[in-house]
C-alpha atoms as a PDB file:
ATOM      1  CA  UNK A   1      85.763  56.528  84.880  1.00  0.00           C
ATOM      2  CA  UNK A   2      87.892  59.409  83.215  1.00  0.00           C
ATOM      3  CA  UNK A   3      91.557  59.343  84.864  1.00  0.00           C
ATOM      4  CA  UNK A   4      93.602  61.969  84.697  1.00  0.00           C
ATOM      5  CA  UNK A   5      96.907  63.084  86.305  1.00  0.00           C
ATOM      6  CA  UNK A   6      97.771  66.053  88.764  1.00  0.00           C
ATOM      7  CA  UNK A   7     101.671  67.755  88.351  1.00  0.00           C
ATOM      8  CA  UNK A   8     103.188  70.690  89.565  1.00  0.00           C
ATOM      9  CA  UNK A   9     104.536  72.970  86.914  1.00  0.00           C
ATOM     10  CA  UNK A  10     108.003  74.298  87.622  1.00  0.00           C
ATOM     11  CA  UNK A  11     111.141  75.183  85.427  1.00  0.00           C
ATOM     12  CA  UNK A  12     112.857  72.055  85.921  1.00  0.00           C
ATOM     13  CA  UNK A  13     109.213  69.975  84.934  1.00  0.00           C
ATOM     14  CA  UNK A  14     108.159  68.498  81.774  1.00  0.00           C
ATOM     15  CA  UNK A  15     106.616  71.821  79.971  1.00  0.00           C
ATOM     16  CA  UNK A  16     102.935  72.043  79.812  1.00  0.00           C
ATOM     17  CA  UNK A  17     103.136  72.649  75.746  1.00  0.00           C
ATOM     18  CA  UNK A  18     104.734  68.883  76.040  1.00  0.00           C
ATOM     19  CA  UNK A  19     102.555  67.256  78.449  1.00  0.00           C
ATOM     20  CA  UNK A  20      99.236  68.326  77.646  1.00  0.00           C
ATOM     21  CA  UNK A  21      99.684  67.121  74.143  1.00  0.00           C
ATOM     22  CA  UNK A  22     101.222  63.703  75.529  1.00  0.00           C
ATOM     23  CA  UNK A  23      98.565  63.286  77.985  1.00  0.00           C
ATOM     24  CA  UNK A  24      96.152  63.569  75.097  1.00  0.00           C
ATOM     25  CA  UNK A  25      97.903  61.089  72.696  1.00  0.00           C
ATOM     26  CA  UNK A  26      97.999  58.192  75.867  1.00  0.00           C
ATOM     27  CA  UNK A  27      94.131  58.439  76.381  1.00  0.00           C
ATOM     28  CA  UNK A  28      94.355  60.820  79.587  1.00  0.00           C
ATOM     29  CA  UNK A  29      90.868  63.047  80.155  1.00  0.00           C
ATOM     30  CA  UNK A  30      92.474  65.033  82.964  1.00  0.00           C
ATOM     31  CA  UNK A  31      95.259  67.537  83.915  1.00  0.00           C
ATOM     32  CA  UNK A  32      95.162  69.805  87.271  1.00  0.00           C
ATOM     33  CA  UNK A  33      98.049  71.327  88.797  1.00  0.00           C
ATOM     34  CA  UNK A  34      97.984  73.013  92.095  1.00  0.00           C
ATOM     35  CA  UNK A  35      99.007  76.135  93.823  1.00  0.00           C
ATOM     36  CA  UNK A  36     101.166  77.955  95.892  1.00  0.00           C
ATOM     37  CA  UNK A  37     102.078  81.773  94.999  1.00  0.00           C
ATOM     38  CA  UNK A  38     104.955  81.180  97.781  1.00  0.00           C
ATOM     39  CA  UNK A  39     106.045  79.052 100.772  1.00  0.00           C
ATOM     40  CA  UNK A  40     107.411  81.354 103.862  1.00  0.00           C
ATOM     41  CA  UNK A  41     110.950  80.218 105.092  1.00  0.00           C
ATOM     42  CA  UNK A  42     110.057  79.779 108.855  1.00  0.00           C
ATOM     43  CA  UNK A  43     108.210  76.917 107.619  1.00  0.00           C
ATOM     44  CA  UNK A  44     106.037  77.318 110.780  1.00  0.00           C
ATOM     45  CA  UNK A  45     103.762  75.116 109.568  1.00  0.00           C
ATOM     46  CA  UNK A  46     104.172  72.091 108.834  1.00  0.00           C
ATOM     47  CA  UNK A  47     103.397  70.242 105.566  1.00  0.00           C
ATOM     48  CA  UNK A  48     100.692  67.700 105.875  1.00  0.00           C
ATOM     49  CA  UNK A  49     102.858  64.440 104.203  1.00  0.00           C
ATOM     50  CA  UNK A  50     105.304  64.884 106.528  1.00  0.00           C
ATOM     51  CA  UNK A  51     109.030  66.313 106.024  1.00  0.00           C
ATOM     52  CA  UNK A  52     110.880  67.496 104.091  1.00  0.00           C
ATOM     53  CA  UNK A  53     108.639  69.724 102.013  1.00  0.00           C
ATOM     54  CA  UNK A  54     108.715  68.515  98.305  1.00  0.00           C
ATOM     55  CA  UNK A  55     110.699  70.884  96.368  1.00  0.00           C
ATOM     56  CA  UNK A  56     108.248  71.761  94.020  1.00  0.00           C
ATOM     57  CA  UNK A  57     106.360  73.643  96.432  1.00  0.00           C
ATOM     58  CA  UNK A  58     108.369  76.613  96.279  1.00  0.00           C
ATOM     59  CA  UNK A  59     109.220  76.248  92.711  1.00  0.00           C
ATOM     60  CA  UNK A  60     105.547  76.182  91.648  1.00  0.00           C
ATOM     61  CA  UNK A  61     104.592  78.237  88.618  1.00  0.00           C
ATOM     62  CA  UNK A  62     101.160  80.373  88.322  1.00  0.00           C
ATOM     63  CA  UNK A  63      98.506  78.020  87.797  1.00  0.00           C
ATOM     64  CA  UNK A  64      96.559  79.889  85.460  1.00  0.00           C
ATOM     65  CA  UNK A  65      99.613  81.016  83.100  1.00  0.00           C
ATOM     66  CA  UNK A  66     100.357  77.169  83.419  1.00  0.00           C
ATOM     67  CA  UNK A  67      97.094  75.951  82.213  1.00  0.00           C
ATOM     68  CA  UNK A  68      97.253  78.526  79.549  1.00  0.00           C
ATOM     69  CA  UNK A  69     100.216  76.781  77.747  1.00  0.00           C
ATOM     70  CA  UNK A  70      98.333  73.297  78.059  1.00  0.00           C
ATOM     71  CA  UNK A  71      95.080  74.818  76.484  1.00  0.00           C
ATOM     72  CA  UNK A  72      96.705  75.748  73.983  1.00  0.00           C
ATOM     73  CA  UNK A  73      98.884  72.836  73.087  1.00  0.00           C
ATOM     74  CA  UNK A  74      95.447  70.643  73.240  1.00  0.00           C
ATOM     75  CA  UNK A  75      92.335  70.027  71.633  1.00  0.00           C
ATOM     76  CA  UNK A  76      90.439  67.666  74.325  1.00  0.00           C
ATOM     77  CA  UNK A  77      91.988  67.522  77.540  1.00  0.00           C
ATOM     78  CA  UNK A  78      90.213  68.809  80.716  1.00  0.00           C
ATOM     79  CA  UNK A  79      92.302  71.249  82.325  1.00  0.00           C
ATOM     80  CA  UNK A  80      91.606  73.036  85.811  1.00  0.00           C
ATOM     81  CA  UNK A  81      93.029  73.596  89.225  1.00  0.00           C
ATOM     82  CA  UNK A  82      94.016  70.795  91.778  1.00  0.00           C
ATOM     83  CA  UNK A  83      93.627  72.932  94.165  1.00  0.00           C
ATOM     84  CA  UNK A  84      93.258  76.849  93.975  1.00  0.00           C
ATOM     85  CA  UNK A  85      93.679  78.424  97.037  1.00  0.00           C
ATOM     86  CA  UNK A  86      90.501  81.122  97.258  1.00  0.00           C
ATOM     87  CA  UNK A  87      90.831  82.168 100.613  1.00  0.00           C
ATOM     88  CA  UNK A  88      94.650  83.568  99.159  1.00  0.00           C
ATOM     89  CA  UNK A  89      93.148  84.947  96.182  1.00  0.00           C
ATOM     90  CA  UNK A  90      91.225  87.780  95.416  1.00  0.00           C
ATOM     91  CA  UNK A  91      87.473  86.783  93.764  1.00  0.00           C
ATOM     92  CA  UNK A  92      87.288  89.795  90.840  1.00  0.00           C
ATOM     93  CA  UNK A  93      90.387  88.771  89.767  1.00  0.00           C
ATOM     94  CA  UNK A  94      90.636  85.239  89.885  1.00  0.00           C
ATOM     95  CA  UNK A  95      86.730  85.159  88.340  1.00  0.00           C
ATOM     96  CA  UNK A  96      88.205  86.294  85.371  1.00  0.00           C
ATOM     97  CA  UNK A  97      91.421  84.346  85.171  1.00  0.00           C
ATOM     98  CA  UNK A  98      88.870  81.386  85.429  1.00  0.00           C
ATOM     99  CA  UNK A  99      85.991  82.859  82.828  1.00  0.00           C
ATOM    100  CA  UNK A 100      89.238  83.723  80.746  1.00  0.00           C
ATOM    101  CA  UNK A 101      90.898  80.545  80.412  1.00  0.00           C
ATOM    102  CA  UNK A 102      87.347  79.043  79.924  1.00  0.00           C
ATOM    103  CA  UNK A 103      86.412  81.186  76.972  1.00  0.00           C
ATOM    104  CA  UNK A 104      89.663  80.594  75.417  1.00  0.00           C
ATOM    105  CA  UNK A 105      89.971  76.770  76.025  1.00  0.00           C
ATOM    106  CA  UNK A 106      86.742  75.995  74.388  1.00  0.00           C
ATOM    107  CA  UNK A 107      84.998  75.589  77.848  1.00  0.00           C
ATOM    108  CA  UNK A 108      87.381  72.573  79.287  1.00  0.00           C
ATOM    109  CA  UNK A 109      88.299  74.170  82.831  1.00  0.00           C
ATOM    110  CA  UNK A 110      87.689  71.956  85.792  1.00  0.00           C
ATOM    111  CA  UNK A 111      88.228  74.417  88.688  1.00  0.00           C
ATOM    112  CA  UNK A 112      89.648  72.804  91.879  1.00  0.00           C
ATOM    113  CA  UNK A 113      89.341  74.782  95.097  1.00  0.00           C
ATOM    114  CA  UNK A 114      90.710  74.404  98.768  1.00  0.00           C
ATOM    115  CA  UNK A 115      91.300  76.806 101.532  1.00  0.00           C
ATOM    116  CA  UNK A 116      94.756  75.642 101.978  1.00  0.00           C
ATOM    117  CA  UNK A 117      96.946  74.203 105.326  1.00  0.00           C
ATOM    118  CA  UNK A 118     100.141  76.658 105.252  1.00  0.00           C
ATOM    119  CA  UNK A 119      99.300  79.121 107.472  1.00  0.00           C
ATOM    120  CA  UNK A 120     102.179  81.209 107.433  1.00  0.00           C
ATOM    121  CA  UNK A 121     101.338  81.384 103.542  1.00  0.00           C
ATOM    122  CA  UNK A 122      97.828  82.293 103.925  1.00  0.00           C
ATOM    123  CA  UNK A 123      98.842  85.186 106.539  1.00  0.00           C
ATOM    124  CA  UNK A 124     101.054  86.818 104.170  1.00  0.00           C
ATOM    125  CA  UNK A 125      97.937  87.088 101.955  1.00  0.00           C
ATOM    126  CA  UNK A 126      95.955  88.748 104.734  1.00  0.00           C
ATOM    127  CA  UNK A 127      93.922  85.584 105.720  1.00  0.00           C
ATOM    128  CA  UNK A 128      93.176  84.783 108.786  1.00  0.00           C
ATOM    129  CA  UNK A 129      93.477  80.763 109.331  1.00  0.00           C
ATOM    130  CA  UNK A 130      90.226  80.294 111.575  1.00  0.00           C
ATOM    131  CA  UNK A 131      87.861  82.002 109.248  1.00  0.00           C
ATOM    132  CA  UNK A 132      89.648  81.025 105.843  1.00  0.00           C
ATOM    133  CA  UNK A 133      86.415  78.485 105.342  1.00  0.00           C
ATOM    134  CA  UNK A 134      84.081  81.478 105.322  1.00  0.00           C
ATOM    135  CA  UNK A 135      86.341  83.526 103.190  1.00  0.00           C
ATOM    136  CA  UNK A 136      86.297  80.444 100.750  1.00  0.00           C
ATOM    137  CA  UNK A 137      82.642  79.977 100.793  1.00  0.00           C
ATOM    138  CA  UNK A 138      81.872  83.829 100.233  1.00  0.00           C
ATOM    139  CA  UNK A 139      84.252  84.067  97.676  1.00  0.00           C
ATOM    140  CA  UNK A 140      83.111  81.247  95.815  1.00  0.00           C
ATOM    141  CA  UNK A 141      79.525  82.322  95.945  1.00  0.00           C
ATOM    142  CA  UNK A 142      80.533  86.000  94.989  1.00  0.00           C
ATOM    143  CA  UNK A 143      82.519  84.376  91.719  1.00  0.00           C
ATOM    144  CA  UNK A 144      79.109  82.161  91.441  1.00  0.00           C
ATOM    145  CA  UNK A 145      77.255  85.487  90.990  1.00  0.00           C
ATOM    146  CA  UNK A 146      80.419  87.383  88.073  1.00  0.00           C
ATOM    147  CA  UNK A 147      79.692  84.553  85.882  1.00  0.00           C
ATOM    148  CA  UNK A 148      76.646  84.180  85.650  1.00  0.00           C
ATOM    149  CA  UNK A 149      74.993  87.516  85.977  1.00  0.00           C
ATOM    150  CA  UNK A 150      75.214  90.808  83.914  1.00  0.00           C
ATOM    151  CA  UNK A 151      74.994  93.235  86.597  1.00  0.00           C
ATOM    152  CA  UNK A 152      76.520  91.247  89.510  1.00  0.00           C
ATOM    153  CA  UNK A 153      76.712  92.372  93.350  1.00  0.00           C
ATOM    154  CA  UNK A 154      77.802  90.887  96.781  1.00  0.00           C
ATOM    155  CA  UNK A 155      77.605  91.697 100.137  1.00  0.00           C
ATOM    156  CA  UNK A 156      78.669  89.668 102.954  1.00  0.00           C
ATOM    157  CA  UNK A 157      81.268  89.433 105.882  1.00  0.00           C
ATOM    158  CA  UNK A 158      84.398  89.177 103.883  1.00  0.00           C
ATOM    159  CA  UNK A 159      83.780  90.424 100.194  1.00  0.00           C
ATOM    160  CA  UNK A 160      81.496  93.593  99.430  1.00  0.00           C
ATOM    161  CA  UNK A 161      81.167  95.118  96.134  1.00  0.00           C
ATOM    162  CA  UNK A 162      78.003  96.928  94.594  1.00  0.00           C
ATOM    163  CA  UNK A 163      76.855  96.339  90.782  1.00  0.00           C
ATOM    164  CA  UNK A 164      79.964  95.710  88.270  1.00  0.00           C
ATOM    165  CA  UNK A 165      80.141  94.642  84.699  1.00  0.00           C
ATOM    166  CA  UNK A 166      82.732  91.506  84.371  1.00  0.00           C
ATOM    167  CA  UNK A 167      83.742  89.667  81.469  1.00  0.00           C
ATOM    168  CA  UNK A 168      84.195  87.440  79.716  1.00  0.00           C
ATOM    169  CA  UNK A 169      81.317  84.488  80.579  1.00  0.00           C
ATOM    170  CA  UNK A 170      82.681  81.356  81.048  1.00  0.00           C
ATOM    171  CA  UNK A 171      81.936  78.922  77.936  1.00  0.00           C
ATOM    172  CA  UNK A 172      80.562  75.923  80.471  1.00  0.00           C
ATOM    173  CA  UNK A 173      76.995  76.609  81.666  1.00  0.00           C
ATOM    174  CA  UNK A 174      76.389  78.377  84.496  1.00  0.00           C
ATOM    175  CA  UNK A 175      80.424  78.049  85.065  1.00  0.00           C
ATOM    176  CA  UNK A 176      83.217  75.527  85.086  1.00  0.00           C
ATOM    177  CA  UNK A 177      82.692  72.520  87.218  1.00  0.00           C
ATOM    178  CA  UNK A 178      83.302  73.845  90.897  1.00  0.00           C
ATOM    179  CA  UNK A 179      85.292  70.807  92.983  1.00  0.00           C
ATOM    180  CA  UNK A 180      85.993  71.150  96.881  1.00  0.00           C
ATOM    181  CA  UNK A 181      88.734  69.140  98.248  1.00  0.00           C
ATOM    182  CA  UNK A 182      88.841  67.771 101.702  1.00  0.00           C
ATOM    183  CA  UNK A 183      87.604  64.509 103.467  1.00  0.00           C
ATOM    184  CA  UNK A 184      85.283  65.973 106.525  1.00  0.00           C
ATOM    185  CA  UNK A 185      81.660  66.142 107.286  1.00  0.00           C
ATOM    186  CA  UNK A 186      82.239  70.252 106.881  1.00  0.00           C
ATOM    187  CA  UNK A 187      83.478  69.610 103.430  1.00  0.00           C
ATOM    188  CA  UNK A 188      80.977  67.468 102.221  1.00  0.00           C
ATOM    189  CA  UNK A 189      78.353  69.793 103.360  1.00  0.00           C
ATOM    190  CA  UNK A 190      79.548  72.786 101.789  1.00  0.00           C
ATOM    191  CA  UNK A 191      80.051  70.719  98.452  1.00  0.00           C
ATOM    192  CA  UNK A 192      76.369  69.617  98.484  1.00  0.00           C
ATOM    193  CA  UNK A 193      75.641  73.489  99.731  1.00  0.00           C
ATOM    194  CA  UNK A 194      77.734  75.692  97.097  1.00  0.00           C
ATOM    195  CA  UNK A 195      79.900  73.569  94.819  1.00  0.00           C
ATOM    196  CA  UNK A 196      79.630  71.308  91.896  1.00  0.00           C
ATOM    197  CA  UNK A 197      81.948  67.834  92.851  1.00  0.00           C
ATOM    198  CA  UNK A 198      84.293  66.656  95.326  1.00  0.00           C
ATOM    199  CA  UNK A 199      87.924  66.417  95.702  1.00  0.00           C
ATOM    200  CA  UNK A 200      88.883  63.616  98.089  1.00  0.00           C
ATOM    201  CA  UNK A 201      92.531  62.385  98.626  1.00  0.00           C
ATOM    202  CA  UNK A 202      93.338  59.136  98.586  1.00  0.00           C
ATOM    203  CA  UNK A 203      95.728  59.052 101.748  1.00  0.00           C
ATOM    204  CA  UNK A 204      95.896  56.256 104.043  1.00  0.00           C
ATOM    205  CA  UNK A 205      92.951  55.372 106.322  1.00  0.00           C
ATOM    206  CA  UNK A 206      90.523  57.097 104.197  1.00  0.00           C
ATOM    207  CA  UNK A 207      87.337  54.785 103.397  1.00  0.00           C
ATOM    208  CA  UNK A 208      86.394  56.188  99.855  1.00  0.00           C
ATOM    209  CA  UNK A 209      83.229  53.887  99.831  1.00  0.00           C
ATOM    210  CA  UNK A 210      81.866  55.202 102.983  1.00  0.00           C
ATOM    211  CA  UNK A 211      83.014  58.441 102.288  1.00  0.00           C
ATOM    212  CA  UNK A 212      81.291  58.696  99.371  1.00  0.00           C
ATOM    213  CA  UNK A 213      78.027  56.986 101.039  1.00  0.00           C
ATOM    214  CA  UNK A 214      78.449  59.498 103.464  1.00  0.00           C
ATOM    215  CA  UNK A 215      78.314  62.482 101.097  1.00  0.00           C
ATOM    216  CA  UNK A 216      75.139  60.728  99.495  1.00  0.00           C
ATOM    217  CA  UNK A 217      73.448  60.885 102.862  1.00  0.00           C
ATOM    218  CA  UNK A 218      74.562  64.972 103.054  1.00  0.00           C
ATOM    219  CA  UNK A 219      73.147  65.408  99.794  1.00  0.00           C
ATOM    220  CA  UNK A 220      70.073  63.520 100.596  1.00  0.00           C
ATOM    221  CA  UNK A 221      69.291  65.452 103.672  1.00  0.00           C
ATOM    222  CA  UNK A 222      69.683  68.464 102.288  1.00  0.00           C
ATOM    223  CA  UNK A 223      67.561  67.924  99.432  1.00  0.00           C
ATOM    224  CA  UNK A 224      69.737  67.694  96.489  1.00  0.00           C
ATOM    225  CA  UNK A 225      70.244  65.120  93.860  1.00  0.00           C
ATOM    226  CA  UNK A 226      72.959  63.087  94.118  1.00  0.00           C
ATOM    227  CA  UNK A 227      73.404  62.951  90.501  1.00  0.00           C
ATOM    228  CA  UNK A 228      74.573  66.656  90.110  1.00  0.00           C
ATOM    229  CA  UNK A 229      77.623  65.892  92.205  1.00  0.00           C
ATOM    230  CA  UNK A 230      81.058  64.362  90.908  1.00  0.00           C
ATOM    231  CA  UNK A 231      83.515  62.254  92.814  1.00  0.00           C
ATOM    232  CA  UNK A 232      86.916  62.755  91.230  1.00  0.00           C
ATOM    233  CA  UNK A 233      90.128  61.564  93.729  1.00  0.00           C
ATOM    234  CA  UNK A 234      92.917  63.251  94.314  1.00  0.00           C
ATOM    235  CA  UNK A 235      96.117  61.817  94.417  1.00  0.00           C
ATOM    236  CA  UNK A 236      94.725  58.152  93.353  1.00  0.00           C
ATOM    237  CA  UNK A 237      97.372  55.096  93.546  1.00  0.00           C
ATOM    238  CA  UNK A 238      97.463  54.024  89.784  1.00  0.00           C
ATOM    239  CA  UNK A 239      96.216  49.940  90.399  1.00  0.00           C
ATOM    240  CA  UNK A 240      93.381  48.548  88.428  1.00  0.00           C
ATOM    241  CA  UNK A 241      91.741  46.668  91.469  1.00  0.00           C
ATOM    242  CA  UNK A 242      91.475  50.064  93.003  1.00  0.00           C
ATOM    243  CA  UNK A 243      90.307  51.751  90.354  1.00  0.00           C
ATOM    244  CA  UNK A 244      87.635  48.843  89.999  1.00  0.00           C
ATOM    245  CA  UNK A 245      86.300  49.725  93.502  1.00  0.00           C
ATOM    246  CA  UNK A 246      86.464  53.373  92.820  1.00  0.00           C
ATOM    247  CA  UNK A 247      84.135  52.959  89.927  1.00  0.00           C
ATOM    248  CA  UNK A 248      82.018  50.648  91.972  1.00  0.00           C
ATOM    249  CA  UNK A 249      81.346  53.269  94.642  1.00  0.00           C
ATOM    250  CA  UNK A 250      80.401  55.958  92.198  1.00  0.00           C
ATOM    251  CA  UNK A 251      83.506  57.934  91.237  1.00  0.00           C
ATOM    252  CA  UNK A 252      83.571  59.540  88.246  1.00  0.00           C
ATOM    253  CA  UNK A 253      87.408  60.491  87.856  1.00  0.00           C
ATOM    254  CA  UNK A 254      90.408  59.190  89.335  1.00  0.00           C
ATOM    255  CA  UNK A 255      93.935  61.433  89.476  1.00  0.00           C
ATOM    256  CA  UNK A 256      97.405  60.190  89.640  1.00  0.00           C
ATOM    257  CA  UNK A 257      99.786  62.517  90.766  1.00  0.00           C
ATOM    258  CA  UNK A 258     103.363  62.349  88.772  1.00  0.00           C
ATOM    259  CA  UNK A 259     106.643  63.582  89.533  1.00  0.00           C
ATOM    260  CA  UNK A 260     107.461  67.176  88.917  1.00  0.00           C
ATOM    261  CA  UNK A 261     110.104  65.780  86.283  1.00  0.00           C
ATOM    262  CA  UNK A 262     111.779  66.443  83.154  1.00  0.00           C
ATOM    263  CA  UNK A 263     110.102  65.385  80.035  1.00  0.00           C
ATOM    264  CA  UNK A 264     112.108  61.402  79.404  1.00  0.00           C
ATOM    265  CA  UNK A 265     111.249  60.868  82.948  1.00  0.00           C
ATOM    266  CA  UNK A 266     107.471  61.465  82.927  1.00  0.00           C
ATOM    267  CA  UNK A 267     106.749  60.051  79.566  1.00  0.00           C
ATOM    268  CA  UNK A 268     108.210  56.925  80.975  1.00  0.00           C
ATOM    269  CA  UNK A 269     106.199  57.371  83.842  1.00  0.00           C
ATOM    270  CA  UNK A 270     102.971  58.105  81.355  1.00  0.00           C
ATOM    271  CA  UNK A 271     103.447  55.051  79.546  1.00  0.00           C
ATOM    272  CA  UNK A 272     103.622  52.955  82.275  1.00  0.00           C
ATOM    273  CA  UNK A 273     100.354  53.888  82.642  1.00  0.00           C
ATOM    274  CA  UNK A 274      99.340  52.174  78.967  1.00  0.00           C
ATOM    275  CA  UNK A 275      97.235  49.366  80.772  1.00  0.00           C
ATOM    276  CA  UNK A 276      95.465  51.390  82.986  1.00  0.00           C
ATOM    277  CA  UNK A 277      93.952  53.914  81.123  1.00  0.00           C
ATOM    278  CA  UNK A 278      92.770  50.796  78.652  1.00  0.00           C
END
């Protein structure tokens, strides 16, 4: 099982040109950051864990200029999203971004995707909450089609363009690893519908075993092998006997999530980790 870890980038946090390198060095497959372009000061919605928000939400630095740094400063290491928001982005664009960072990482990008819970946020990007799922799923499908097609169109409800050009390809055939995050029935279908893995979090009352033996019945019903779909968990509590049972129920990755630090304070953290990743 490949671990990895998932950090927000900010300008008070360990600098990717550090970390990736580190990560590398301490036997780490893995490192996703996540996004937020913004978090609206009403704070009208409330954050998920609880209160106060984290701090490194609003400090959180462009995911793809992040990952950039940490391509560079590695040879190895799986980099990628954890989690994009698509219904806040726009799909020519970010298509790109993604092929770009592909191309120029030697094919390593491990693309995360969620349609977010800040609603505010999402609102100031022109999304409306109660069809954001649609907007992901469309937008998704229309990247689906700019990588891997040399004349590629869409039309649908939410994203319409006629034949365009777009490059580059991405390096990883047909296109990076496409993971969904979420825990409900709707997720798992539209994983075993459009996407390449899954993105559970490990948050209390979760059952990752039947979770994932749920997903295998999705897949199974719909037709699709069960093999073509990774498990990797989000936000995983670094313990061996855990990890043991992950592995046993047929996940492939497991991601710790670590401090949005300065650099002494995560290595110390990344060592601690020495017996686990052995």
């Amino acid at each position: 099982m490949k671990i990895g870890v998932i950090i927000f980038p900010t300008e008070y946090t360990i600098s990717m040109t550090e970390l990736a390198p580190a990560l590398e060095e301490r036997g780490f497959d893995t490192l996703l950051v996540p996004e937020h372009t913004h978090i609206p000061t009403s704070r009208r919605t409330p954050w998920p864990g609880g209160k106060p928000l984290p701090k490194e939400y609003k400090h959180s630095l462009d995911p793809f200029v992040a990952l950039s740094f940490a391509a560079a400063a590695s040879k190895t290491l799986t980099i990628g999203t954890g989690i994009c928001l698509i219904p806040q982005r726009e799909p020519l664009a970010t298509a790109k971004a993604v092929a770009s960072l592909d191309l120029l990482s030697g094919g390593r990008v491990m693309f995360g995707m969620g349609a977010g819970w800040n609603v505010d946020e999402m609102e100031n990007h022109g999304t409306a909450p109660e069809t954001r799922f649609k907007l992901l799923e469309e937008r998704v499908r229309a990247m689906k089609a700019l990588w891997t097609e040399e004349e590629a169109a869409f039309h649908g409800d939410f994203v319409n363009f006629d034949p365009v050009w777009s490059y580059p390809k991405p390096v990883q055939k047909p296109h990076p690893p496409l993971y969904l995050g979420g825990e409900s029935i709707h997720t798992m279908r539209r994983v075993v519908d459009f996407c390449d893995g899954w993105l559970p979090r490990a948050r209390g009352g979760f059952d990752m075993a039947a979770g994932i033996a749920q997903l295998r019945e999705v897949a199974d019903a719909a037709g699709r092998d069960w093999s073509t779909i990774g498990v990797s968990v989000f936000g995983a509590k670094p313990d061996a006997e855990i990890f043991a049972g992950y592995a046993e129920a047929g996940v492939d990755g497991a991601l710790i999530v670590v401090p949005s630090e300065p650099r002494d304070d995560v290595l110390r953290r990344l060592d601690g980790y020495a017996d686990l990743i052995e």
